[in-house]
N, C-alpha and C. Protein backbone atom coordinates (compact mmCIF):
# COMPACT_ATOMS: atom_id res chain seq x y z
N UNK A 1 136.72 -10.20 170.36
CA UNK A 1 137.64 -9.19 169.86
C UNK A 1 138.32 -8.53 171.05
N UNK A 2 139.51 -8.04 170.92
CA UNK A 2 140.57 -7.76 171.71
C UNK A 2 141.63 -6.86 171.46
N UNK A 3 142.23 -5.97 172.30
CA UNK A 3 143.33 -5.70 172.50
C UNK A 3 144.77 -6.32 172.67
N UNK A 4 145.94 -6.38 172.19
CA UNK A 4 146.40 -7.05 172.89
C UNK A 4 148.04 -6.13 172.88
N UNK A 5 148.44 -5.83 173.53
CA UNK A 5 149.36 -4.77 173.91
C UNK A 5 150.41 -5.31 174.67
N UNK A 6 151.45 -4.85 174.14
CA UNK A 6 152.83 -4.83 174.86
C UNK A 6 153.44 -3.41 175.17
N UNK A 7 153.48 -3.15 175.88
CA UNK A 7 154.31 -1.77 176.59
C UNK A 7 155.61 -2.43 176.85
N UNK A 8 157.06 -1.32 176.71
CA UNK A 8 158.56 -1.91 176.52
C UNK A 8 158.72 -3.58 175.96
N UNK A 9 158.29 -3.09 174.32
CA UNK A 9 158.09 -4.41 173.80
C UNK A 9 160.23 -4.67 173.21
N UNK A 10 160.90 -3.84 173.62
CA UNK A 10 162.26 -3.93 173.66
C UNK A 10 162.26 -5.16 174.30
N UNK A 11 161.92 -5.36 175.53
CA UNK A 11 162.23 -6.51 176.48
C UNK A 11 162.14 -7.66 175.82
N UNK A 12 160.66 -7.57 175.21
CA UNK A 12 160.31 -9.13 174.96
C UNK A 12 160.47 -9.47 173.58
N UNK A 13 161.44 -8.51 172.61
CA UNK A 13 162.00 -8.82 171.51
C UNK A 13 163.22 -9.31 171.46
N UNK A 14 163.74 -9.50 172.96
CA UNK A 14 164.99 -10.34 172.84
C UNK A 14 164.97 -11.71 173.07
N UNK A 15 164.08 -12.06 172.60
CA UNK A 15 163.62 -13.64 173.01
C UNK A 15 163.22 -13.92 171.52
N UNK A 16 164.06 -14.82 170.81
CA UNK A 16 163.57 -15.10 169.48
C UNK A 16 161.87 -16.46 169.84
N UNK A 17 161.92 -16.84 170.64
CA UNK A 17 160.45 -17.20 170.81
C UNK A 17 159.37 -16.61 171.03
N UNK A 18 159.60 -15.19 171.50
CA UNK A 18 158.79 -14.16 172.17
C UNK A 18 158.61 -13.84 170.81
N UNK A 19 159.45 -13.16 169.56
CA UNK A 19 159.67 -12.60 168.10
C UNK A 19 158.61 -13.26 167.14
N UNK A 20 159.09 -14.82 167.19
CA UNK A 20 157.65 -15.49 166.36
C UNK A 20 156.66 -15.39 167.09
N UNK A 21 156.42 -15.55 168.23
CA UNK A 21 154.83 -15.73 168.51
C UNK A 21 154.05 -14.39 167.98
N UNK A 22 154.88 -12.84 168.09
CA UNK A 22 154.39 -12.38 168.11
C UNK A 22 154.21 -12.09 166.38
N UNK A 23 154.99 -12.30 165.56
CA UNK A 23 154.92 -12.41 164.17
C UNK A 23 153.74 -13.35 163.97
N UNK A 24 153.09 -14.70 164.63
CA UNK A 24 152.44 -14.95 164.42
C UNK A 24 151.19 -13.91 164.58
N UNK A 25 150.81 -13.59 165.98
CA UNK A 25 150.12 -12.82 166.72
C UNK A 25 149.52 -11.49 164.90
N UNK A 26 150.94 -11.10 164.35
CA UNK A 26 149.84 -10.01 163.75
C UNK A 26 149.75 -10.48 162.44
N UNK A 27 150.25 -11.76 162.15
CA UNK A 27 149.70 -12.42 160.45
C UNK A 27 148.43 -12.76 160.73
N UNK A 28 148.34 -13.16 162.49
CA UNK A 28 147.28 -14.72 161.71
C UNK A 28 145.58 -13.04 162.66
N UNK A 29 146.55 -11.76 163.39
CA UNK A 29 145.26 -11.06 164.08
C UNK A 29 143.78 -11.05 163.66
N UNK A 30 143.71 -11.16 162.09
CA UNK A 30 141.44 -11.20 161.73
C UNK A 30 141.48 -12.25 162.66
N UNK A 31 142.13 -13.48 162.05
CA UNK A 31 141.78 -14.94 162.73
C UNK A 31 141.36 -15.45 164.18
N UNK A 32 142.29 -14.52 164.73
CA UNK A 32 142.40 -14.36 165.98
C UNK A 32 141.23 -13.28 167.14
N UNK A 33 141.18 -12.72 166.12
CA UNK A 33 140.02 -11.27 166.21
C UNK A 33 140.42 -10.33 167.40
N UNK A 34 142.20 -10.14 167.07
CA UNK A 34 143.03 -9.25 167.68
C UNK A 34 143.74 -8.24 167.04
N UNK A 35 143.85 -7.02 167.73
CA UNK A 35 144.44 -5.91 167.14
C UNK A 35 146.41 -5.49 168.18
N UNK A 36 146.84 -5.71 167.40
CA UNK A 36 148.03 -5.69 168.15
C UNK A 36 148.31 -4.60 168.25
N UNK A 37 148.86 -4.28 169.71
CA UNK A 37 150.03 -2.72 169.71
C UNK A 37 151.11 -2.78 170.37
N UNK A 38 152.22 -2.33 170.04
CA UNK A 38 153.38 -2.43 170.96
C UNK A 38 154.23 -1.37 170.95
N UNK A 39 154.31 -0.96 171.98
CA UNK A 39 155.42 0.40 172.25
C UNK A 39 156.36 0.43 172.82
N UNK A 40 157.25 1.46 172.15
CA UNK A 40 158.45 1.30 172.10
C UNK A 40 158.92 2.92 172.89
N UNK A 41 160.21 3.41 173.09
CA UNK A 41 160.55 4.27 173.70
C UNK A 41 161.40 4.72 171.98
N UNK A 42 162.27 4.22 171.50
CA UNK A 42 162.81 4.53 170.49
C UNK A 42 162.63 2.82 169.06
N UNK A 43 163.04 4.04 168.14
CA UNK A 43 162.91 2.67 166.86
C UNK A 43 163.95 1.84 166.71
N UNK A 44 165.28 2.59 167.87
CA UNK A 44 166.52 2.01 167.68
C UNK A 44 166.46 0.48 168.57
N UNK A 45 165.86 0.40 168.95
CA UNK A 45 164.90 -1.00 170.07
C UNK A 45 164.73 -2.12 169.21
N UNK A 46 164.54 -1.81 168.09
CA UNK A 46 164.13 -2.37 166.59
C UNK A 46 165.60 -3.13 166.25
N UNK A 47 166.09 -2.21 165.99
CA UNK A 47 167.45 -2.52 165.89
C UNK A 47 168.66 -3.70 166.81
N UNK A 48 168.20 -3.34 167.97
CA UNK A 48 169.12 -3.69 169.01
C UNK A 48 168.75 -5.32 169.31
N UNK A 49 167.56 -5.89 168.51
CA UNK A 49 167.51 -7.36 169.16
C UNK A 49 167.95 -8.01 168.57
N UNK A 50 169.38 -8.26 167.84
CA UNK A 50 170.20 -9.25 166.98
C UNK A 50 171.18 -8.51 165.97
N UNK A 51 171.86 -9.41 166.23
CA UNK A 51 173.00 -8.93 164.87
C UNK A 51 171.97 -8.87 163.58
N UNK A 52 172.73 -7.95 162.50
CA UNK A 52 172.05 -8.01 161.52
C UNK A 52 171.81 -9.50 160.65
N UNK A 53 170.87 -9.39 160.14
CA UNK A 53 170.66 -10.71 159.45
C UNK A 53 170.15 -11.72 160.16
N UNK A 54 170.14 -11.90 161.37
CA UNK A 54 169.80 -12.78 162.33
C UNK A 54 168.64 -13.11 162.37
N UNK A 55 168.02 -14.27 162.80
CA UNK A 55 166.66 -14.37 163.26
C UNK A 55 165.84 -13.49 163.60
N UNK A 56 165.98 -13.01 164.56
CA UNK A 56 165.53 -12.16 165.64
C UNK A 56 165.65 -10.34 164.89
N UNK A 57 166.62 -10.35 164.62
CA UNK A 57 166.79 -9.16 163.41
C UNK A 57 165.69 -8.75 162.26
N UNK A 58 165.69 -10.18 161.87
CA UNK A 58 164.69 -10.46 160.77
C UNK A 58 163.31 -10.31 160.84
N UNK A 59 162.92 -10.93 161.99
CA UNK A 59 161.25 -10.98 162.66
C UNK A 59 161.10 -9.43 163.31
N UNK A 60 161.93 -8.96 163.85
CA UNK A 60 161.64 -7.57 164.62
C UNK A 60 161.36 -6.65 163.46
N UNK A 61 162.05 -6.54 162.56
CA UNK A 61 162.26 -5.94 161.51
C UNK A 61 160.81 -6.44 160.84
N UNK A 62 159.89 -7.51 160.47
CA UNK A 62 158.89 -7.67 159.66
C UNK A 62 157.81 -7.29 160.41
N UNK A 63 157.71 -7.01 161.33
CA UNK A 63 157.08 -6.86 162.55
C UNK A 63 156.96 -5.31 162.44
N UNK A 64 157.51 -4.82 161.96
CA UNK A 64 157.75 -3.23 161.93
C UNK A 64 157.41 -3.10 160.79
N UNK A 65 157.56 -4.05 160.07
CA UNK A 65 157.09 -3.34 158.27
C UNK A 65 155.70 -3.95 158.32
N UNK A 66 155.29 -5.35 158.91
CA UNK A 66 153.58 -5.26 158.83
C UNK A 66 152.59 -4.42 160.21
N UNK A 67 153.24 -3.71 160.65
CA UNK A 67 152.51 -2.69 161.14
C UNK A 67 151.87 -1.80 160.19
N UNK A 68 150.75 -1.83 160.28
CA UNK A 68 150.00 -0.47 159.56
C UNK A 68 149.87 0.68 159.64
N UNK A 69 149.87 0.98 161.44
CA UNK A 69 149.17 1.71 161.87
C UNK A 69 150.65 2.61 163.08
N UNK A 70 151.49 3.70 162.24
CA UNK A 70 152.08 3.68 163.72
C UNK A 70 151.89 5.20 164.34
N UNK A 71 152.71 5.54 165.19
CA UNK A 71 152.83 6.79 165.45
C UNK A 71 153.87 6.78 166.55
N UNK A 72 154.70 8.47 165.79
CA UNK A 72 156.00 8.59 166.31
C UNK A 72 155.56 10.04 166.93
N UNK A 73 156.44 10.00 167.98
CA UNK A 73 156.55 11.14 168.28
C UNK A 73 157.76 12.29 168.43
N UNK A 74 158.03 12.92 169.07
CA UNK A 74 159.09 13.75 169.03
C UNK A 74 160.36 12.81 168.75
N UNK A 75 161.71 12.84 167.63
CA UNK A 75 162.87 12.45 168.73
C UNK A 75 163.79 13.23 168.44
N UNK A 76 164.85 12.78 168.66
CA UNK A 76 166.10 13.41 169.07
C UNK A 76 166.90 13.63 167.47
N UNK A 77 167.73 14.44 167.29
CA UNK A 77 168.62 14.52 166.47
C UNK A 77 169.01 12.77 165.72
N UNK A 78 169.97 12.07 167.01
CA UNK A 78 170.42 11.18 166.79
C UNK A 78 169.70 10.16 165.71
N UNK A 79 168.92 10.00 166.45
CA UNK A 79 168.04 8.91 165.89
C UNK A 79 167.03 9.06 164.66
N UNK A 80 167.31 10.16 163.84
CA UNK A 80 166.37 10.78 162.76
C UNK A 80 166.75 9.64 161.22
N UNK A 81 167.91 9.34 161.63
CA UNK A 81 168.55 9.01 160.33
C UNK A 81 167.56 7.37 160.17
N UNK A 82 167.81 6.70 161.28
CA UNK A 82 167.38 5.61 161.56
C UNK A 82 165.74 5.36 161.49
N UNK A 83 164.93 6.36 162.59
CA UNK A 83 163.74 6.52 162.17
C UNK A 83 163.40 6.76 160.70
N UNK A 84 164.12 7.12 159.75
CA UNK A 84 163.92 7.32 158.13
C UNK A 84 164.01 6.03 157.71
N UNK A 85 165.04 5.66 158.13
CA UNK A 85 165.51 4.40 157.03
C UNK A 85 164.07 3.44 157.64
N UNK A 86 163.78 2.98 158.71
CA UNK A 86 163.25 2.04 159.14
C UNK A 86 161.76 2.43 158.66
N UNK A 87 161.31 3.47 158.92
CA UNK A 87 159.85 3.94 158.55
C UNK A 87 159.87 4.61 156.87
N UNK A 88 161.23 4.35 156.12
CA UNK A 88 160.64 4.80 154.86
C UNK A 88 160.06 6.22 154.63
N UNK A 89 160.48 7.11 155.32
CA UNK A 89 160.16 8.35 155.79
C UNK A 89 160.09 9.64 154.99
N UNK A 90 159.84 10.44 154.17
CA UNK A 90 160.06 11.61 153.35
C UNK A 90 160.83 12.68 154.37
N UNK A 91 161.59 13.12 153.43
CA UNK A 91 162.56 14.13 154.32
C UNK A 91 162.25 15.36 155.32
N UNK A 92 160.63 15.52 154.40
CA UNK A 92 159.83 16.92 155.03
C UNK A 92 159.55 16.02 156.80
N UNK A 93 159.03 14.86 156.53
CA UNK A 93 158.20 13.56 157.91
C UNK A 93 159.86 13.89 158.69
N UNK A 94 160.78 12.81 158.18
CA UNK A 94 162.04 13.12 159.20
C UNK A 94 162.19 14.46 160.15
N UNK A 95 162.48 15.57 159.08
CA UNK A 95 163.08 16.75 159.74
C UNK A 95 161.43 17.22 160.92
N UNK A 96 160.26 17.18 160.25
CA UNK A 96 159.12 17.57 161.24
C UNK A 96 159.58 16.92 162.57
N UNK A 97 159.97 15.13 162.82
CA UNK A 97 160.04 15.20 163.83
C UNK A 97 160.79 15.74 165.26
N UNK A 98 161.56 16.31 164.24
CA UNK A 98 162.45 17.11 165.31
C UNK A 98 161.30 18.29 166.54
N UNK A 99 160.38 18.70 165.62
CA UNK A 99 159.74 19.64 166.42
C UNK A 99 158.52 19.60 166.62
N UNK A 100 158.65 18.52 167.18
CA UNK A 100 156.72 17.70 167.42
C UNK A 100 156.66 18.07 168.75
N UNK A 101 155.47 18.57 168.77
CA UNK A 101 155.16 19.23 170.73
C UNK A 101 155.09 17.83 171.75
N UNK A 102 154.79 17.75 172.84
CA UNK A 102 154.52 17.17 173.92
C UNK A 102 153.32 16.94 173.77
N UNK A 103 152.54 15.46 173.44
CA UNK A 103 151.04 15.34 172.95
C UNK A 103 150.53 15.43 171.64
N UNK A 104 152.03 15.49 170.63
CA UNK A 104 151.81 15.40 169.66
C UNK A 104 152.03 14.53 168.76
N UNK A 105 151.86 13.42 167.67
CA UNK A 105 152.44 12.76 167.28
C UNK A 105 151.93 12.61 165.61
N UNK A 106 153.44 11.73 165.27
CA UNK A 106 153.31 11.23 163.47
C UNK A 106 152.30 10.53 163.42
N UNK A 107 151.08 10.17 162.76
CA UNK A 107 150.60 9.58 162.59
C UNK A 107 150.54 8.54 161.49
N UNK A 108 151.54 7.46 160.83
CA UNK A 108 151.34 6.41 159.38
C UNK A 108 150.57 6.05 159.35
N UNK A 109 150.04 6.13 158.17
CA UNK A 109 148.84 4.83 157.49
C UNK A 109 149.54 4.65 156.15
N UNK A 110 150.16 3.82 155.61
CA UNK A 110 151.06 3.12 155.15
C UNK A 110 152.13 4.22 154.79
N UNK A 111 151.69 4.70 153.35
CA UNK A 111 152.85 6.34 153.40
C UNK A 111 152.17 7.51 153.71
N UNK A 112 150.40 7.52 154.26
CA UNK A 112 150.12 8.87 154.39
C UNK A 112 150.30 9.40 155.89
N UNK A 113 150.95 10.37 156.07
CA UNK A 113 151.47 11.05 157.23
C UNK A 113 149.91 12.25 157.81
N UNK A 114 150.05 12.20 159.12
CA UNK A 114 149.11 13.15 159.80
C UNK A 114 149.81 13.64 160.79
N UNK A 115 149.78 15.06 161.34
CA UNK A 115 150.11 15.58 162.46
C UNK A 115 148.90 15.28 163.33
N UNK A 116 149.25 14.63 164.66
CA UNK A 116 147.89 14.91 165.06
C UNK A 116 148.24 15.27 166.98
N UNK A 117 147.34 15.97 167.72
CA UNK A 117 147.24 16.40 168.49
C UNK A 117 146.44 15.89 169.36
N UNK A 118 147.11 14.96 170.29
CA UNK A 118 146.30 13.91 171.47
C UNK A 118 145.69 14.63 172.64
N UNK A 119 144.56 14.78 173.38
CA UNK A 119 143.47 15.61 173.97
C UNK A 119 143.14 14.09 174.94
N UNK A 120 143.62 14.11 176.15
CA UNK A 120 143.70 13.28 176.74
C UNK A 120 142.51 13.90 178.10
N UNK A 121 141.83 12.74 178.49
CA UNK A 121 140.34 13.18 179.37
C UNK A 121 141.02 13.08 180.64
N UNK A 122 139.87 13.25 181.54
CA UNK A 122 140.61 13.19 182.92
C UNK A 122 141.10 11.50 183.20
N UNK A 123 140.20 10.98 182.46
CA UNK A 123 140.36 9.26 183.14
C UNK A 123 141.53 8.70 181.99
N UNK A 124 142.06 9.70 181.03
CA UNK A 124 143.27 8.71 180.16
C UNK A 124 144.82 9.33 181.13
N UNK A 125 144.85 11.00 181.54
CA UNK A 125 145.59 11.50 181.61
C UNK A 125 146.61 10.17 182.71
N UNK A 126 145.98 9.96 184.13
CA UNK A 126 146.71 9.02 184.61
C UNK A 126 147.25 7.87 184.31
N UNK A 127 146.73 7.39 183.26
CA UNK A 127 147.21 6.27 182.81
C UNK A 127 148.27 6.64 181.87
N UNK A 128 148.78 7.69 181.30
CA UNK A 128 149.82 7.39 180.71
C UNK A 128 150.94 8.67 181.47
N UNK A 129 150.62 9.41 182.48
CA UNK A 129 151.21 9.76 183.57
C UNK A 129 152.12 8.84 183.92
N UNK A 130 153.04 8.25 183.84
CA UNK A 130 153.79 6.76 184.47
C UNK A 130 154.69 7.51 185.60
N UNK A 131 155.27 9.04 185.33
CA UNK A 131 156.30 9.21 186.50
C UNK A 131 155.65 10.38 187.08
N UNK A 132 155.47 10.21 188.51
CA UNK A 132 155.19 11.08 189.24
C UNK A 132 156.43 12.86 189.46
N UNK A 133 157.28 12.03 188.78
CA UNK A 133 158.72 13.29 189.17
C UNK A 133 158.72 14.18 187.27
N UNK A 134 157.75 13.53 186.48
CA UNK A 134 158.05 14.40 185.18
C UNK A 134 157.79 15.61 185.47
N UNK A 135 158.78 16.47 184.52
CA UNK A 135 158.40 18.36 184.94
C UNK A 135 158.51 18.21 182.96
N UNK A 136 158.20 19.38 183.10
CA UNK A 136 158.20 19.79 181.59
C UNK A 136 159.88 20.64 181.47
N UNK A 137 160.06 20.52 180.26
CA UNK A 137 161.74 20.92 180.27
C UNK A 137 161.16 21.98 179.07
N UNK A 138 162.75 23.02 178.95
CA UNK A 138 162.73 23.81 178.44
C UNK A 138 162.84 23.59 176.89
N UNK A 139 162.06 24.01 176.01
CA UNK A 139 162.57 23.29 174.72
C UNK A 139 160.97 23.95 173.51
N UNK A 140 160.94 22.69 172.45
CA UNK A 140 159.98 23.24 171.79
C UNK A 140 158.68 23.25 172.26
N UNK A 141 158.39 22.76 173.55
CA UNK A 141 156.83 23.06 173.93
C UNK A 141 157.12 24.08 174.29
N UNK A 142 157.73 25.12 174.97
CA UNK A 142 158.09 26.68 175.77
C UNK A 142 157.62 27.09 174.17
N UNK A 143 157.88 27.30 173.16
CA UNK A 143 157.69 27.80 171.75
C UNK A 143 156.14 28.90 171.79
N UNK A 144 156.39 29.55 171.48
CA UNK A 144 154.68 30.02 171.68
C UNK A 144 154.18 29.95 170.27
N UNK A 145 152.87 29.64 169.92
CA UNK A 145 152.48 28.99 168.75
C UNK A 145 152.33 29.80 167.11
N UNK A 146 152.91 30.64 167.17
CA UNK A 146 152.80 32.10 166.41
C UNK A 146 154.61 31.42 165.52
N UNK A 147 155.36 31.68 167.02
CA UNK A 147 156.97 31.46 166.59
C UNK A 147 156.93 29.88 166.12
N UNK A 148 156.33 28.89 166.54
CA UNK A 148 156.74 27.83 166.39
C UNK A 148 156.62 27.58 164.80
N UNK A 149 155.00 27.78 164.44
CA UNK A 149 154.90 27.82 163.17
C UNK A 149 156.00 28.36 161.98
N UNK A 150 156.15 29.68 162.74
CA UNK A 150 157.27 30.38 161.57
C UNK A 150 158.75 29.22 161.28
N UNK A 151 159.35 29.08 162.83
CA UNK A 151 159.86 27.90 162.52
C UNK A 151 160.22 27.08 161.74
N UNK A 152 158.98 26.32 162.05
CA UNK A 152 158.49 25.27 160.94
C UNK A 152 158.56 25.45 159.00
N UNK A 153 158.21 26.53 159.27
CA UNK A 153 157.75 26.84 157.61
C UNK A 153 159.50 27.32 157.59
N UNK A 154 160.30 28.01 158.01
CA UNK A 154 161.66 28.25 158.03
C UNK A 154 162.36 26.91 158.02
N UNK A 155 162.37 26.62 158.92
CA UNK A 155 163.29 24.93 158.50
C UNK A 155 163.12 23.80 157.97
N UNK A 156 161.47 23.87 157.09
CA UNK A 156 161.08 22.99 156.53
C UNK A 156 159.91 22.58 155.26
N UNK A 157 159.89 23.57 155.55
CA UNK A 157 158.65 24.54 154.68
C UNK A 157 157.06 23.99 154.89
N UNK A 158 157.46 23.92 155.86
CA UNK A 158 155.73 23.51 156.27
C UNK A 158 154.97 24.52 157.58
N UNK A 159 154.33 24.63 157.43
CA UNK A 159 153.45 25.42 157.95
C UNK A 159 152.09 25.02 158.87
């Protein structure tokens, strides 16, 4: 039993041979006695490996719907519409992600949604440290946790 992980799996979805193997990779995973993961920076990555309808379109895209297991984290305005359509998303899930902290993420298990709050040890923190030059920017982590909530329940009714 195994891991088997792709980090900037953008890259290696532009290879329609890279696309099936890995479509194989999570039909045939009991068989195999592998658990697949692959991360992405955005869902629009999803998008970007083929014209629509295409091969490669097609497999990236099934590849995303037999995932079970995902988790999103903060994004941007832009990309809310898209993260919906692709993840099948409830409007309350969409608009939350706008204001997901730093260490925080969506959690799917098919349609049930979790907020959850990642608590990283001393021996994980470096490993997903990747840039030595990150600073924290001004935004919804500055929020202090009193206001953020109100927020929340204000623009979305969640609490």
């Amino acid at each position: 039993e195994r891991w088997v992980g792709y980090d900037e799996a953008w890259l290696a979805m532009r290879y329609v041979p890279l696309l099936r193997r890995f479509q194989e990779q999570y039909k045939l995973a009991r068989m195999y006695g592998i658990c697949n993961l692959m991360a992405a920076h955005r869902l629009t990555d999803w998008n970007a490996v083929g014209a629509d309808g295409s091969e490669a379109a097609r497999l990236a895209r099934g590849l995303l719907e037999d995932t079970g297991f995902k988790i999103i984290y903060r994004q941007v305005e832009a990309a809310l519409g898209l993260t919906r359509d692709l993840l099948a998303l409830t409007d309350v899930q969409t608009a939350l992600l706008r204001f997901l902290r730093k260490g925080t993420g969506m959690w799917l298990f098919g349609q049930r949604a979790f907020v959850v709050q990642h608590l990283l040890s001393s021996v994980e923190l470096p490993l997903v440290q990747t840039d030595s030059r990150m600073r924290a920017t001004g935004g919804v982590d500055d929020i202090p946790d009193e206001e953020w909530e109100q927020l929340l329940d204000t623009q979305i009714g969640v609490a």
